[in-house]
Protein backbone atom coordinates (compact mmCIF):
# COMPACT_ATOMS: atom_id res chain seq x y z
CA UNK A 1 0.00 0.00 0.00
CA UNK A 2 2.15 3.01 -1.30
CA UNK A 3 1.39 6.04 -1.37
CA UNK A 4 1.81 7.65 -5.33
CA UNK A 5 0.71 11.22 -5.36
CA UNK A 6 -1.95 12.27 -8.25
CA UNK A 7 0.11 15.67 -8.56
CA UNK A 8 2.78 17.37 -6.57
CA UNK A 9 2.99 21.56 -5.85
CA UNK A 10 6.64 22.94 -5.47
CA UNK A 11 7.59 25.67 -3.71
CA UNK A 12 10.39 27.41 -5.98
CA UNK A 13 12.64 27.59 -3.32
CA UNK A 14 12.17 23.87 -2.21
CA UNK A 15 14.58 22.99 -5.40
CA UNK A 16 17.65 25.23 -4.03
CA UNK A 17 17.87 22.27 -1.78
CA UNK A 18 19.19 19.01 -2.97
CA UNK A 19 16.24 17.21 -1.45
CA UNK A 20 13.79 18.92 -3.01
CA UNK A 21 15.82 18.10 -6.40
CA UNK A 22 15.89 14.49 -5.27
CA UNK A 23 12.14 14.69 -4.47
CA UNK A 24 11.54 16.90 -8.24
CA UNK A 25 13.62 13.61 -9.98
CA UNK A 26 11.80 10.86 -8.23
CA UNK A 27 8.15 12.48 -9.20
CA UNK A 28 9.17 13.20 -12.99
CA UNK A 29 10.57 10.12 -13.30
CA UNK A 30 7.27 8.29 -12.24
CA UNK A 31 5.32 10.69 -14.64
CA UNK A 32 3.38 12.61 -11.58
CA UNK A 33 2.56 16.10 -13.18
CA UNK A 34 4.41 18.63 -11.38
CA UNK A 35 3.07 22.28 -10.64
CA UNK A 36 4.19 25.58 -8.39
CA UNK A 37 2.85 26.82 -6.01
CA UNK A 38 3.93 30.64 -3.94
CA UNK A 39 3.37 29.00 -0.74
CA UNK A 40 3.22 25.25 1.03
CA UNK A 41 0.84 26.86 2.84
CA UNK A 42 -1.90 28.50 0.05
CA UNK A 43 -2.25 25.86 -2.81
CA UNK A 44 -4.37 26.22 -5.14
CA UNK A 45 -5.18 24.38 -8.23
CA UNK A 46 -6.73 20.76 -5.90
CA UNK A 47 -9.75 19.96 -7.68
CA UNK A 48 -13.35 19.13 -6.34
CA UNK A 49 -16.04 20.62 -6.45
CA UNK A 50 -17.50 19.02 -3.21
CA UNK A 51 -16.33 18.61 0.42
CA UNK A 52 -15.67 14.98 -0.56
CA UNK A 53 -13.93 15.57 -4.05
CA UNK A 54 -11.93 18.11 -2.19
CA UNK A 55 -11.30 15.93 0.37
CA UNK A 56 -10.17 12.87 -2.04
CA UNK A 57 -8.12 15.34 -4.09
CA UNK A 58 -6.37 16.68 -1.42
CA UNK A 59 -4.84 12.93 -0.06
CA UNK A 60 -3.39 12.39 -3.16
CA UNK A 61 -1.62 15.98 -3.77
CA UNK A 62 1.76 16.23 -2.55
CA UNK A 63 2.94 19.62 -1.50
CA UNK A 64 6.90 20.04 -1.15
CA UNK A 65 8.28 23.15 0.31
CA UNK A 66 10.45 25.05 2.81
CA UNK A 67 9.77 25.61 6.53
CA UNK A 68 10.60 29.30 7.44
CA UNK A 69 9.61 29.64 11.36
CA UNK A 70 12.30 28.27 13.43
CA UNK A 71 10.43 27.43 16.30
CA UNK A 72 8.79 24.07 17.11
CA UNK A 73 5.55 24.05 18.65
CA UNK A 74 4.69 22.36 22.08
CA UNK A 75 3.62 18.61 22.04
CA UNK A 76 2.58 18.20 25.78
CA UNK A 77 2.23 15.69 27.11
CA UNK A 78 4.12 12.96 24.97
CA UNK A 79 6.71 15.17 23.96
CA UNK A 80 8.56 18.52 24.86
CA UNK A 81 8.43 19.42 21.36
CA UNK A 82 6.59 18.71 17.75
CA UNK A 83 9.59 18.05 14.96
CA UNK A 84 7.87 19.58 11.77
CA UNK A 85 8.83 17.19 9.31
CA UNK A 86 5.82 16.81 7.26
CA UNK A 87 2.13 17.40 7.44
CA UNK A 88 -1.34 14.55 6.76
CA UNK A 89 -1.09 11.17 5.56
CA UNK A 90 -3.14 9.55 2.60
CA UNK A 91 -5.11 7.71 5.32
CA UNK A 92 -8.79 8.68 4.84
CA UNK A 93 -10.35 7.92 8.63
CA UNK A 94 -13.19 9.34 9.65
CA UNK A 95 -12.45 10.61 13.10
CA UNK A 96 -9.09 11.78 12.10
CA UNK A 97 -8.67 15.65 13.58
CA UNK A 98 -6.57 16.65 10.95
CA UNK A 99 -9.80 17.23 9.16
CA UNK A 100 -10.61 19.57 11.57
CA UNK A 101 -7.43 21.23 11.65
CA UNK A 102 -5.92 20.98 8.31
CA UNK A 103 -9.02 22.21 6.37
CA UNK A 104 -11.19 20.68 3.43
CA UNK A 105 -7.89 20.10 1.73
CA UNK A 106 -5.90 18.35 4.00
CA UNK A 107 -2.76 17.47 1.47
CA UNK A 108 0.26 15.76 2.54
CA UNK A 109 3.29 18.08 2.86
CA UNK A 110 6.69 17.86 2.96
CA UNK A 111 9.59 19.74 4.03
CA UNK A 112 13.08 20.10 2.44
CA UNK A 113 15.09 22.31 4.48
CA UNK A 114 15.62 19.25 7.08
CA UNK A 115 19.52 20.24 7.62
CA UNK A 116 17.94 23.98 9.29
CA UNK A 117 14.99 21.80 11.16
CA UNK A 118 17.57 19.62 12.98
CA UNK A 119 20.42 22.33 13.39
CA UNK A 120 17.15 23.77 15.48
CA UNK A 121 16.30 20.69 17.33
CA UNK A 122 20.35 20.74 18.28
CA UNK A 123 19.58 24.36 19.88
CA UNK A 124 16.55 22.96 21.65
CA UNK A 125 18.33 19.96 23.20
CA UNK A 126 21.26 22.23 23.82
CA UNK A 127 18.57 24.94 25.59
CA UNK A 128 17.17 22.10 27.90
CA UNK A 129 20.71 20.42 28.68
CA UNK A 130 21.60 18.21 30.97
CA UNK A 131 18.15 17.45 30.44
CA UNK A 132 16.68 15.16 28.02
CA UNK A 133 14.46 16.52 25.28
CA UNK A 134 11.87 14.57 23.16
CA UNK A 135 10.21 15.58 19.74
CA UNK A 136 7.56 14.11 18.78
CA UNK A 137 7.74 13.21 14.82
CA UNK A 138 3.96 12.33 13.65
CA UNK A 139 1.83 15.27 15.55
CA UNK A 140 0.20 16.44 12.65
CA UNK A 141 0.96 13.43 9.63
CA UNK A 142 1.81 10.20 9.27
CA UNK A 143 5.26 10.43 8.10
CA UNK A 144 5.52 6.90 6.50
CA UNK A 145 3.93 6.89 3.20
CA UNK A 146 5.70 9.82 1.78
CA UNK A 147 9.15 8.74 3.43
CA UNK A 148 10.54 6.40 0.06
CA UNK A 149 10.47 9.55 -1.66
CA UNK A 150 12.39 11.69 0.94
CA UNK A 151 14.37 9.95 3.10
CA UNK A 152 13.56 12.64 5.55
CA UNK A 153 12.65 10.15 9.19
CA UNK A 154 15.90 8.06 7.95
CA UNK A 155 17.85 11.57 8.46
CA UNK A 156 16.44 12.13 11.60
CA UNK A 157 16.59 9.00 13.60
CA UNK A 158 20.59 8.84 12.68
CA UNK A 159 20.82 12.41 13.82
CA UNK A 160 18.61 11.51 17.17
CA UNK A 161 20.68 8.13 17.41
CA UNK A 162 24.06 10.81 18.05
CA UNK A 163 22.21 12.73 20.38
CA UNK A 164 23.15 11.61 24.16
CA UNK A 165 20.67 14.52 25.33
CA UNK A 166 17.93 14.15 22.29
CA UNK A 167 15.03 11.72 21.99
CA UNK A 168 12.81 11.18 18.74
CA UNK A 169 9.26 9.20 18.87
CA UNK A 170 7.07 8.74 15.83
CA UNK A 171 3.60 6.80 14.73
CA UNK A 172 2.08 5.02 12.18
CA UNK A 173 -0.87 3.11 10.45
CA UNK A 174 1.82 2.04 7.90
CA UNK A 175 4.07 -0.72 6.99
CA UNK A 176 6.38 0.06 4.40
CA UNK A 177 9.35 0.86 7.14
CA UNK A 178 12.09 -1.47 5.40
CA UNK A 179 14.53 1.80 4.93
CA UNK A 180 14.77 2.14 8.60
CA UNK A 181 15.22 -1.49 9.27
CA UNK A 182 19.05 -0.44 9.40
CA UNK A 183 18.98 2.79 10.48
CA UNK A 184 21.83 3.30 13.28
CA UNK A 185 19.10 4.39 16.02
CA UNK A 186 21.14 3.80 19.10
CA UNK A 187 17.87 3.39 20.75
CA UNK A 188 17.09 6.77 20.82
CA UNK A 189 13.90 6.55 18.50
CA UNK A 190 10.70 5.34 19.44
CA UNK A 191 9.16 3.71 16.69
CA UNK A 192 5.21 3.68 17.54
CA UNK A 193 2.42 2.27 15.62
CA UNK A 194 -1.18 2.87 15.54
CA UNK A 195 -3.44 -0.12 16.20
CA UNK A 196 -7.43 -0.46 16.12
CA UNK A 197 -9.48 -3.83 15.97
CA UNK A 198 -10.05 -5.03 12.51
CA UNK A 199 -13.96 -3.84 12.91
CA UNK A 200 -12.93 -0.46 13.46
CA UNK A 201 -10.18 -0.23 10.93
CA UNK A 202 -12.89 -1.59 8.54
CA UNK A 203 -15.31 0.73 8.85
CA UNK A 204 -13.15 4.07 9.96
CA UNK A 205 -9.42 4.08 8.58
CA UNK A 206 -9.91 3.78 5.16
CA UNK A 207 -7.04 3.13 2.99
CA UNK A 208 -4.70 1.98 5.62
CA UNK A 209 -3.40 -1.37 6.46
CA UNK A 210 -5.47 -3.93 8.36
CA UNK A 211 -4.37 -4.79 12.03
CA UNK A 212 -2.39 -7.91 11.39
CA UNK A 213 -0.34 -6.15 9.06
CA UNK A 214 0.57 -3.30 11.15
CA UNK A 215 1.48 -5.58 14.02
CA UNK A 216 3.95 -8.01 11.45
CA UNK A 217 5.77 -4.15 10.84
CA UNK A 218 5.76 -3.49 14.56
CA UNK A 219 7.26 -6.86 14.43
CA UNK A 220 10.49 -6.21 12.22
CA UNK A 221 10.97 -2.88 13.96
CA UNK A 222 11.71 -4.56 16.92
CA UNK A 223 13.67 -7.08 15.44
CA UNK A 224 15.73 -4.08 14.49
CA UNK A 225 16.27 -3.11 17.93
CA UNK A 226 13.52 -0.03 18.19
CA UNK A 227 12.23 0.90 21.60
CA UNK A 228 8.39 0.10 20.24
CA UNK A 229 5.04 1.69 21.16
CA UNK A 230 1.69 1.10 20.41
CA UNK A 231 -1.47 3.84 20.29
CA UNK A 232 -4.68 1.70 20.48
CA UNK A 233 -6.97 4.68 19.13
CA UNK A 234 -9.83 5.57 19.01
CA UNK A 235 -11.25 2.38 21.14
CA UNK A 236 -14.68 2.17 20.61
CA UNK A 237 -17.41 0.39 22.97
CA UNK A 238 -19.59 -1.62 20.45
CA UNK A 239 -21.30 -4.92 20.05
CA UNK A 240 -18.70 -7.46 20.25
CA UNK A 241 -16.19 -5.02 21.40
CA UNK A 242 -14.76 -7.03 24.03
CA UNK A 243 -14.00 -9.89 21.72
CA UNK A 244 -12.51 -7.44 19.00
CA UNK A 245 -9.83 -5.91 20.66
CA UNK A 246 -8.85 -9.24 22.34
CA UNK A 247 -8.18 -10.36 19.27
CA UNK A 248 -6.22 -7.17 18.91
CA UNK A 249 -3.94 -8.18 22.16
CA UNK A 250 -3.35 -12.07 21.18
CA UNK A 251 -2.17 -10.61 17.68
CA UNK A 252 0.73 -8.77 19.54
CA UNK A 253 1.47 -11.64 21.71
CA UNK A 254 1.92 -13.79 18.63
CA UNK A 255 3.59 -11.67 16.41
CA UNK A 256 5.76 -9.66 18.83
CA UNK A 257 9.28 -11.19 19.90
CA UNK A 258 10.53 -11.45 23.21
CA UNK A 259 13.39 -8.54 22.92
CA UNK A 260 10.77 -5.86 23.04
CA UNK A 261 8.64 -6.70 25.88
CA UNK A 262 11.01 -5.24 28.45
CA UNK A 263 10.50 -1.46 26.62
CA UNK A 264 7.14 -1.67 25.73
CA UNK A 265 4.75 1.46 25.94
CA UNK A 266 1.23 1.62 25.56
CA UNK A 267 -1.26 4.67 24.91
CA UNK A 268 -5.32 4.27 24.92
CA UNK A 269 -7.24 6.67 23.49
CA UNK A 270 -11.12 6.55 23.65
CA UNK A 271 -13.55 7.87 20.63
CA UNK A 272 -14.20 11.39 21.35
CA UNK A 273 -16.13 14.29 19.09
CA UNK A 274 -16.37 17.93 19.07
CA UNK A 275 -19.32 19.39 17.63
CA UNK A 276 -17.11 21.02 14.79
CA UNK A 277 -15.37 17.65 14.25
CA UNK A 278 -18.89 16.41 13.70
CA UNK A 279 -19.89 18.64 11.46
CA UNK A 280 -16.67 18.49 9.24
CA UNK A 281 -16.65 14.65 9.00
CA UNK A 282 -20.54 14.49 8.01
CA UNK A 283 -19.65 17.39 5.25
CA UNK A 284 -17.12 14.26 4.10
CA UNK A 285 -18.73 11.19 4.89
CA UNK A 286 -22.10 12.00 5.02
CA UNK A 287 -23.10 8.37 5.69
CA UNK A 288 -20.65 7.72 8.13
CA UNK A 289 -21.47 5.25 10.89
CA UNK A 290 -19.30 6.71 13.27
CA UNK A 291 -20.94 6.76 17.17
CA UNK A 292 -21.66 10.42 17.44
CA UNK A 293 -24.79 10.68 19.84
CA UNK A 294 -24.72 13.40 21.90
CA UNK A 295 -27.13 12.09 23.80
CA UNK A 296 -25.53 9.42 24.76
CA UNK A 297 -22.11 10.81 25.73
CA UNK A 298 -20.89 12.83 28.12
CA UNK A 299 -19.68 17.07 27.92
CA UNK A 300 -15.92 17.78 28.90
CA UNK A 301 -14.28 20.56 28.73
CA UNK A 302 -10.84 20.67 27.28
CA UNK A 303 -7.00 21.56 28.12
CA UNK A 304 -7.90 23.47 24.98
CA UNK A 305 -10.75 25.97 26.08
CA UNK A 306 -13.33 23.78 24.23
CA UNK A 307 -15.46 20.98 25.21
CA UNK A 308 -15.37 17.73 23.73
CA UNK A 309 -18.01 14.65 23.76
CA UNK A 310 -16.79 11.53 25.54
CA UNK A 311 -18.04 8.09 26.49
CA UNK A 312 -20.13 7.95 29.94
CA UNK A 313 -17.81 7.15 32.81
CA UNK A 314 -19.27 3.94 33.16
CA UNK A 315 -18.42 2.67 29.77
CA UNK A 316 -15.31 4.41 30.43
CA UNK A 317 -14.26 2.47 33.59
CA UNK A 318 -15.13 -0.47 31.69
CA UNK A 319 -13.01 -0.60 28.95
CA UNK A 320 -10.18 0.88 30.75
CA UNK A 321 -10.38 -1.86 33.04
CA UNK A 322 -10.37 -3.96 30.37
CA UNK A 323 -7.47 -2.76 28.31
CA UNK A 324 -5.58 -2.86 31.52
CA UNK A 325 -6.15 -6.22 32.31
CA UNK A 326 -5.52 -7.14 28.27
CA UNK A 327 -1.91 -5.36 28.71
CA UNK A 328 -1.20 -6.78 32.26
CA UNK A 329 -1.77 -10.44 31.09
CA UNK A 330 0.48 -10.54 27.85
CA UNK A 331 3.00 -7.91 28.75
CA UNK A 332 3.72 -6.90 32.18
CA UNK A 333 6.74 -5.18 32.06
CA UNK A 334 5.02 -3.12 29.71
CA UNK A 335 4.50 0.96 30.76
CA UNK A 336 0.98 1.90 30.21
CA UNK A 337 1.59 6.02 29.82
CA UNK A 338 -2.39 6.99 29.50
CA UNK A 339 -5.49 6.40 29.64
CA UNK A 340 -8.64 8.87 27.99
């Protein structure tokens, strides 16, 4: 499942760099039709006419350009700081909040200048010293599918693995990860993936790879000696749920080998909804099945000044309790860092 763009924008600037020459080659060379664009940030020239044209359009444009600001945004509280390496996936899920916050044309972006972004993220570490400083690579993409054409997380986990004070984390629904299978990480990186029963990933996470397949790439990145993580997100409470995300668990405890149980990390994330995320992923999938009852959830305010719609706290206690027993009985020496 690769990701081929339908068209790529350039940035003029973005071929001063070699990487963005590299990325220009690649792209001509597989016959994508190439355009410019003033800005990585204003493109126009995606068709579709409709939310949902715009919407398919947009995950399969490319964008390539140059990151101007030099500083890194917050990433609290898995990381000190977001690493801007890239922007959206080509995954098409439902839920996904980069709907909300990317627009109706969330396109997949990259960036070229990634010598100036980790000359920054040595001034960062440096800033925080004798600390330790994390960055968080995947806060607002999946940088995966776009990596065969740039190289760019290959870069950066060899520039986090000769970092004694710097620490890199990224996730993914994807499994082409070969290229880093020999990547000199030091154990410095990470390496996450993003896991959902097969009932979920069926009828929310369109275009991605099904559950065993993630969990056979979380497999091999272990093998390679990543520190591995899982985010089991969004859990839903449905029919059958109980047997669905066992199923979930006795995958990892086939597939996973023995050398990564002693590092293991776990994140669960329940479904949640704002009202503007509802409204945004009806104007794409208007016959989306996704559980979004008001009625039936419970109003909490957010870290972010807005309020959010969560499961009840009974159903809540439940499947934490649940996942908790799941992780406890097939990897205890595993660290589970959240629960919501």
């Amino acid at each position: 499942m690769r990701f081929v763009p339908k068209r790529a924008f350039f940035e003029p600037k973005a071929l001063d760099y070699p990487l963005g020459q590299k990325i220009y080659d690649q792209l001509k060379a597989m016959g994508i039709p190439i355009l410019k664009t003033g800005s990585h940030n204003r493109v126009t020239g995606i068709p579709g006419k409709t939310s949902q044209e715009a919407y398919r359009e947009a995950k399969r444009t490319l964008v390539v350009g140059v990151r101007r600001s030099k500083d890194f945004a917050a990433c609290k509280p898995s990381a000190h700081y977001q690493l801007p390496l890239n922007t959206s996936c080509p995954g098409m899920c439902e839920y996904c909040y980069l709907a909300t916050t990317l627009g109706k044309k969330p396109y997949l972006r990259v960036y070229v200048n990634i010598d100036e972004i980790l000359d920054r993220t040595k001034e960062y570490i440096e800033e925080k010293a004798p600390d330790i400083t994390i960055f968080e690579g995947a806060a607002t993409s999946d940088p995966i599918p776009t990596e065969y054409l740039t190289g760019l997380l290959k870069q950066t986990i060899e520039f986090f693995g000769n970092q004694k004070l710097g620490r890199f984390r990224f996730v993914t629904k994807f499994t082409d990860i070969d290229s880093l299978l020999t990547t000199k990480h030091h154990e410095h990186t990470r390496f996450r993936f993003s896991l959902n029963a097969n009932a979920a990933i069926g009828s929310y996470e369109h275009n991605t790879p099904v559950m065993e397949q993630r969990v056979n790439a979380a497999a091999k990145a272990a093998q390679a000696g990543y520190p591995l993580g899982f985010i089991i997100a969004p859990i839903f409470y449905f029919s059958g749920w109980r047997d669905e995300y066992g199923k979930l668990f006795a995958e990892l405890d086939d597939q996973l080998p023995k050398s990564a149980r002693g590092n293991l990390t776990f994140e669960l994330i329940t479904h949640r909804f704002t009202k503007r995320a509802k409204a945004n992923i009806l104007s794409v999938f208007p016959n989306s099945a996704l559980p979004m009852e008001e009625e039936e959830r419970k109003y909490k305010y957010g870290q972010f000044g807005y309020g959010k719609y969560i499961y009840q706290r009974e159903t809540m206690d439940e499947m934490k309790q649940f996942m908790q027993d799941r992780i406890s009985d097939a990897f205890p020496q595993a660290k589970l860092e959240y629960f919501v």
